[in-house]
C-alpha atoms as a PDB file:
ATOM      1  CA  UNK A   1       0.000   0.000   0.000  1.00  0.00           C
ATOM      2  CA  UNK A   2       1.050   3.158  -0.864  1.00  0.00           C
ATOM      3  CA  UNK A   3       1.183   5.799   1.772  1.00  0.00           C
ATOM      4  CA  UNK A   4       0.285   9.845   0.386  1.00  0.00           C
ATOM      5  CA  UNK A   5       2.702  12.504   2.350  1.00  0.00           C
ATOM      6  CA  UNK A   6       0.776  13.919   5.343  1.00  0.00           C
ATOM      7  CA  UNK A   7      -0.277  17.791   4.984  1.00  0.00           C
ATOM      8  CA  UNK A   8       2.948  20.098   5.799  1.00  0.00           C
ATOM      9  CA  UNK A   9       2.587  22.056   8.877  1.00  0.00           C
ATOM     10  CA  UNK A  10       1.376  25.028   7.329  1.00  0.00           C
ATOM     11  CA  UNK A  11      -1.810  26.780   7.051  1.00  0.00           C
ATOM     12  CA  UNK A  12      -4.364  26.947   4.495  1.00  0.00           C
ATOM     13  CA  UNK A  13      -3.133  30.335   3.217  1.00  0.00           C
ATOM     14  CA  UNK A  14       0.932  29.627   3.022  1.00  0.00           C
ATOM     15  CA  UNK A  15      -0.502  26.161   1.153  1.00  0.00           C
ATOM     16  CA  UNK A  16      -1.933  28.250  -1.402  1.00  0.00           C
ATOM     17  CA  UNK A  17       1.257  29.955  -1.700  1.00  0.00           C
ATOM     18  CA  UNK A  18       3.303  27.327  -2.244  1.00  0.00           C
ATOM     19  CA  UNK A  19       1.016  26.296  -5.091  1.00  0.00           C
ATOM     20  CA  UNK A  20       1.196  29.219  -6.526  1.00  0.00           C
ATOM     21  CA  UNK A  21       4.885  29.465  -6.559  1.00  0.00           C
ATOM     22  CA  UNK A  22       5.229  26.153  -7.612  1.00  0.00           C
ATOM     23  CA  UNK A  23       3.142  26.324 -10.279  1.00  0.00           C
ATOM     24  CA  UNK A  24       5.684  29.363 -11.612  1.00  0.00           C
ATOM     25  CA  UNK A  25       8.569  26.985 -11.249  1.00  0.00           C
ATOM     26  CA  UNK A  26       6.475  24.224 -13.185  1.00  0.00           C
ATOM     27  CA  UNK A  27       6.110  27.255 -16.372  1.00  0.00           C
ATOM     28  CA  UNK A  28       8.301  25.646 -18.383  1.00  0.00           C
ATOM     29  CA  UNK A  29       7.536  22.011 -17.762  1.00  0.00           C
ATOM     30  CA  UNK A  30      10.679  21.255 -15.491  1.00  0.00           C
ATOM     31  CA  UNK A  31      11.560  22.022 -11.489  1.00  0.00           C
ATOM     32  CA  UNK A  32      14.676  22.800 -11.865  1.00  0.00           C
ATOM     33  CA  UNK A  33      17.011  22.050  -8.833  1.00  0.00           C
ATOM     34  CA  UNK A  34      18.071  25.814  -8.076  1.00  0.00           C
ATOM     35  CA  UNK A  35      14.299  26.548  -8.457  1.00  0.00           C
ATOM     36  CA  UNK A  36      13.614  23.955  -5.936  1.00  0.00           C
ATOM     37  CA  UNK A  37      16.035  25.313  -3.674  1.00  0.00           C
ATOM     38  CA  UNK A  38      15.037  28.911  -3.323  1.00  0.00           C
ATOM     39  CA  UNK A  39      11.569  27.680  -2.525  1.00  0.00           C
ATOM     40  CA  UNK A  40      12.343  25.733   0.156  1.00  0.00           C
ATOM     41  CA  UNK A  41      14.939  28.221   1.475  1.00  0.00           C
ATOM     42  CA  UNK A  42      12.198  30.860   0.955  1.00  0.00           C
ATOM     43  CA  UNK A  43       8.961  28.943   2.490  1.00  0.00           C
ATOM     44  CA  UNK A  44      11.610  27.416   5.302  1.00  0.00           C
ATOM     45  CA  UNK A  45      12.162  30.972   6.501  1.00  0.00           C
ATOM     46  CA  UNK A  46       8.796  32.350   5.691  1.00  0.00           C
ATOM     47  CA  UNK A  47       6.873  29.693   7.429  1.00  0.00           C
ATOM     48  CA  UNK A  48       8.873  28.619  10.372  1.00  0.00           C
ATOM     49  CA  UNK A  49      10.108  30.094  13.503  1.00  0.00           C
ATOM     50  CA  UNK A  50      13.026  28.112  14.429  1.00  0.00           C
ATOM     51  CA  UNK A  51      15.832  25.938  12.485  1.00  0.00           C
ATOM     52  CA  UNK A  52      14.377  22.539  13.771  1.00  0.00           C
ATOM     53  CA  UNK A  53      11.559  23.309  12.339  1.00  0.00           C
ATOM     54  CA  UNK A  54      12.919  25.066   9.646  1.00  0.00           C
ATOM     55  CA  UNK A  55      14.475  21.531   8.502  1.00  0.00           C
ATOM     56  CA  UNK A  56      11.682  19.861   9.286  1.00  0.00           C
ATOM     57  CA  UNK A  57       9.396  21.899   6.679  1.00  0.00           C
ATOM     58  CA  UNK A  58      12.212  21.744   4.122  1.00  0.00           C
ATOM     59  CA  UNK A  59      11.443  17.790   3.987  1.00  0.00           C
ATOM     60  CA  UNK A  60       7.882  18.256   4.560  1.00  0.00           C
ATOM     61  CA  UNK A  61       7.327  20.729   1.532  1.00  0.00           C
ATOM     62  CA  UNK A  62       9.524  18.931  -0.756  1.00  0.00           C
ATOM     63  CA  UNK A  63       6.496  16.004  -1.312  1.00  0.00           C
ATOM     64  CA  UNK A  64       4.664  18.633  -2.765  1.00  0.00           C
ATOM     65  CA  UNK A  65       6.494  21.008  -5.231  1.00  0.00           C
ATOM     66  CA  UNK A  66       6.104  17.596  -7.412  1.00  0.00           C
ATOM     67  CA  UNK A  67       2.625  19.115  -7.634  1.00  0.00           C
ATOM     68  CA  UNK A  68       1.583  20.842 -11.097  1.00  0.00           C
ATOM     69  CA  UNK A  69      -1.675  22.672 -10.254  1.00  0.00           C
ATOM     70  CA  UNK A  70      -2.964  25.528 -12.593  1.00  0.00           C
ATOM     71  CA  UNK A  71      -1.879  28.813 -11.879  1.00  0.00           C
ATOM     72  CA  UNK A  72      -5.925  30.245 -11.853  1.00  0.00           C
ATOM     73  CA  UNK A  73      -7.158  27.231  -9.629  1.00  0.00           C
ATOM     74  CA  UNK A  74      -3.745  28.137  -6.971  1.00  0.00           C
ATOM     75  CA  UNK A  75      -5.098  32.034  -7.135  1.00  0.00           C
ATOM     76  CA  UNK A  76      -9.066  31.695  -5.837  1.00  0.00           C
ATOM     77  CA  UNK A  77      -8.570  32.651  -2.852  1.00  0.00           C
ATOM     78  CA  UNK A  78      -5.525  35.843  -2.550  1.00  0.00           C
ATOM     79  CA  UNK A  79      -7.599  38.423  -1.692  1.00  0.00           C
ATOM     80  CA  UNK A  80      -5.187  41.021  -0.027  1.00  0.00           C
ATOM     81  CA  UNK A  81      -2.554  43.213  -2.207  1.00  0.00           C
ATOM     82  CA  UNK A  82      -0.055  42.233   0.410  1.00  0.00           C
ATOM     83  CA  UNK A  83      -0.648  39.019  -0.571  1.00  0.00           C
ATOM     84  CA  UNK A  84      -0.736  39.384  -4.050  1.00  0.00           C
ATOM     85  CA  UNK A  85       2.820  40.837  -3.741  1.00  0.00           C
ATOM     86  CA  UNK A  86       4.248  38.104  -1.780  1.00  0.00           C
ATOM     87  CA  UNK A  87       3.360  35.774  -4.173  1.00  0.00           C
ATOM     88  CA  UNK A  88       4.612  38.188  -7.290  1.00  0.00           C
ATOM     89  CA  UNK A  89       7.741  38.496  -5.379  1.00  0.00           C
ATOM     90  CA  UNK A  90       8.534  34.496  -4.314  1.00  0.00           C
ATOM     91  CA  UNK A  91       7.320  33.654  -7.825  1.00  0.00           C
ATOM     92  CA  UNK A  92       9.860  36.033  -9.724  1.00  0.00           C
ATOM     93  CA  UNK A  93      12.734  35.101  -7.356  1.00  0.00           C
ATOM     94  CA  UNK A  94      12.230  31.355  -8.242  1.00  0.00           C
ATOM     95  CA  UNK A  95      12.195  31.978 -11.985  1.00  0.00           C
ATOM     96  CA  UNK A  96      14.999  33.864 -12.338  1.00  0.00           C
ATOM     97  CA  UNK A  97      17.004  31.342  -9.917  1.00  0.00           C
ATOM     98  CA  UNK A  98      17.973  29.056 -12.568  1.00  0.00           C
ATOM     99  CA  UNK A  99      18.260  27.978 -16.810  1.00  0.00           C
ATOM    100  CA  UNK A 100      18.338  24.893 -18.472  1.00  0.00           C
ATOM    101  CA  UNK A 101      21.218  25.905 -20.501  1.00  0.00           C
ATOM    102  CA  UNK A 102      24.391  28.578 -20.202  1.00  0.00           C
ATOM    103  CA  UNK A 103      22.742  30.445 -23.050  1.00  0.00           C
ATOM    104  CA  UNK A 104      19.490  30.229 -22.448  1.00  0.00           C
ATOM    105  CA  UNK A 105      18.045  33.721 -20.628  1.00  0.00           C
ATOM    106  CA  UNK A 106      17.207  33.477 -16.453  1.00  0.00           C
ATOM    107  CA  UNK A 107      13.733  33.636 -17.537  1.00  0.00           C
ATOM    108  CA  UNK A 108      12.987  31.577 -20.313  1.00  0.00           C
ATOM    109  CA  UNK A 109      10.212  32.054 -22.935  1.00  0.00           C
ATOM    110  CA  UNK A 110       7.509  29.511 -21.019  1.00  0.00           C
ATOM    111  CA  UNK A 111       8.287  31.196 -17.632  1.00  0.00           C
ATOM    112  CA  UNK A 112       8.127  35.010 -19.045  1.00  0.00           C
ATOM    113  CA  UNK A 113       4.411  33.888 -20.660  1.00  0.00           C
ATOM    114  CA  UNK A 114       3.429  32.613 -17.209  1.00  0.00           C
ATOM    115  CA  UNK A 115       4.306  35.234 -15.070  1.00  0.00           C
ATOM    116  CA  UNK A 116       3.274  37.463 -17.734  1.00  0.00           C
ATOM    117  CA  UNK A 117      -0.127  35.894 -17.004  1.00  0.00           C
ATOM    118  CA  UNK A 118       0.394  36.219 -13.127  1.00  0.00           C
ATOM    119  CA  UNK A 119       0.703  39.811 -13.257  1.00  0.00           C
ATOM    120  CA  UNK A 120      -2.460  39.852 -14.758  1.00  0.00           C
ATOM    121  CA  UNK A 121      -4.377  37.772 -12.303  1.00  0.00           C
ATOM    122  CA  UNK A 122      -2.996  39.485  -9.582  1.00  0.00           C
ATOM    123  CA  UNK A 123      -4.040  42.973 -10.704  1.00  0.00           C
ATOM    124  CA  UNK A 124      -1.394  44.714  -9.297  1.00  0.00           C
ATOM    125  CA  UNK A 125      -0.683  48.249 -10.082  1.00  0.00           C
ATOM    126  CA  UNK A 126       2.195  48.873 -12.750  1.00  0.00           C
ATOM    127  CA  UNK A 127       4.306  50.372 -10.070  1.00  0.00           C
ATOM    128  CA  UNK A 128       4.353  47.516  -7.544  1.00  0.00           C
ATOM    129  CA  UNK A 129       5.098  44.932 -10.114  1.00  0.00           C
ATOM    130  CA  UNK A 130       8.101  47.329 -11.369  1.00  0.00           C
ATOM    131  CA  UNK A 131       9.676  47.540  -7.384  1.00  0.00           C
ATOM    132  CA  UNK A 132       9.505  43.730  -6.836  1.00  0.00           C
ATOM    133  CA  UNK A 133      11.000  43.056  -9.876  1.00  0.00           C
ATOM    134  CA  UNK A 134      13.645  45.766  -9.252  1.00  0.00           C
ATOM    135  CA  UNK A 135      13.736  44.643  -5.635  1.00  0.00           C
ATOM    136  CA  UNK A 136      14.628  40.776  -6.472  1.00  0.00           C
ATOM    137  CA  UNK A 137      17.317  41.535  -9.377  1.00  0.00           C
ATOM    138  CA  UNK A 138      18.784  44.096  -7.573  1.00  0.00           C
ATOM    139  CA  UNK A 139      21.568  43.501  -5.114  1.00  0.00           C
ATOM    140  CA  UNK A 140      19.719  42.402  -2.190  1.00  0.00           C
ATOM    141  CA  UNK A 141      20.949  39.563  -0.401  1.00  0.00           C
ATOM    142  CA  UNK A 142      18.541  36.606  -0.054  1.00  0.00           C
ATOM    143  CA  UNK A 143      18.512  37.663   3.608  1.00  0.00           C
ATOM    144  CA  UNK A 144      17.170  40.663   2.869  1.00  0.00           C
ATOM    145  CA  UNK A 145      14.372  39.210   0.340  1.00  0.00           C
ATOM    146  CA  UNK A 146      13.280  37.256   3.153  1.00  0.00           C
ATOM    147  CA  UNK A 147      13.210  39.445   5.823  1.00  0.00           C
ATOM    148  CA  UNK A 148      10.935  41.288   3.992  1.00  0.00           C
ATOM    149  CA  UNK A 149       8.452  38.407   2.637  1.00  0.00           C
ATOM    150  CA  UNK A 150       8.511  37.401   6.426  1.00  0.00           C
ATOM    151  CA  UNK A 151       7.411  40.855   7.634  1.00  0.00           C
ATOM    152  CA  UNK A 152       4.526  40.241   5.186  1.00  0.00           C
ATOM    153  CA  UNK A 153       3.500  37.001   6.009  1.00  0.00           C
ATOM    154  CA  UNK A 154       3.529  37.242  10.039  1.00  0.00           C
ATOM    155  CA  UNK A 155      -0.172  36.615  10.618  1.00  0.00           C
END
């Protein structure tokens, strides 16, 4: 018998997400492994307090970035702008973390349609996409990124 991973240890909202995000990183049909490891690095600090359990969602999560959900379905229920930025923000950083070839651009032809079609769905104003994407290819440290995604996700 086959046994399905038990639920992370995450709520409902930081589920969706991690769908959402994931579904980004599935753009171009492939998880690549940098993509895979700014996500967990990302939802490890986002989500938990502490490195034990900071380790402990890193195996958790990684069942379920093998998940391939459509990008409108993972979107029903972000409401809030601050949450609409978040997941602008995690999504961009994870799609510009990695190419399938040294000459192929960070953000490949599949990915740049998708997010092209996030920024849509989320409805967020010109000048907000403009700062997070300025903000994550700028020259702030990863540290910084997250500080700031864990600022907006402390509810």
């Amino acid at each position: 018998m086959i046994m399905e991973p038990l639920p992370p240890a995450i709520t409902p909202f930081q589920m969706d997400i991690l769908r959402v995000v994931t579904a980004m990183a599935w753009s171009d049909g492939e998880l690549e492994p940098d993509e895979i490891t700014v996500m967990l690095e990302q939802f490890a600090q986002l989500f938990a307090t502490n490195d034990e359990d900071r380790r402990s969602l890193v195996q958790e999560l990684r069942a379920y970035l093998d998940q391939n959900l459509p990008l409108d379905e993972c979107l029903k229920r972000l409401r809030r702008q601050e949450d609409k930025q978040l997941v602008l923000r995690l999504s961009y950083q994870v799609i510009q973390s990695s190419r399938r070839t040294p000459d192929e651009p960070m953000i490949n032809l599949d990915e740049a349609v998708a997010y092209q079609k996030l920024v849509k769905l989320l409805d967020l104003p010109a000048a907000n996409v403009e700062a997070i994407e300025a903000e994550v290819t700028g020259n702030l440290s990863m540290s910084d990124v997250a500080a700031k995604l864990q600022a907006l996700t402390n509810r």
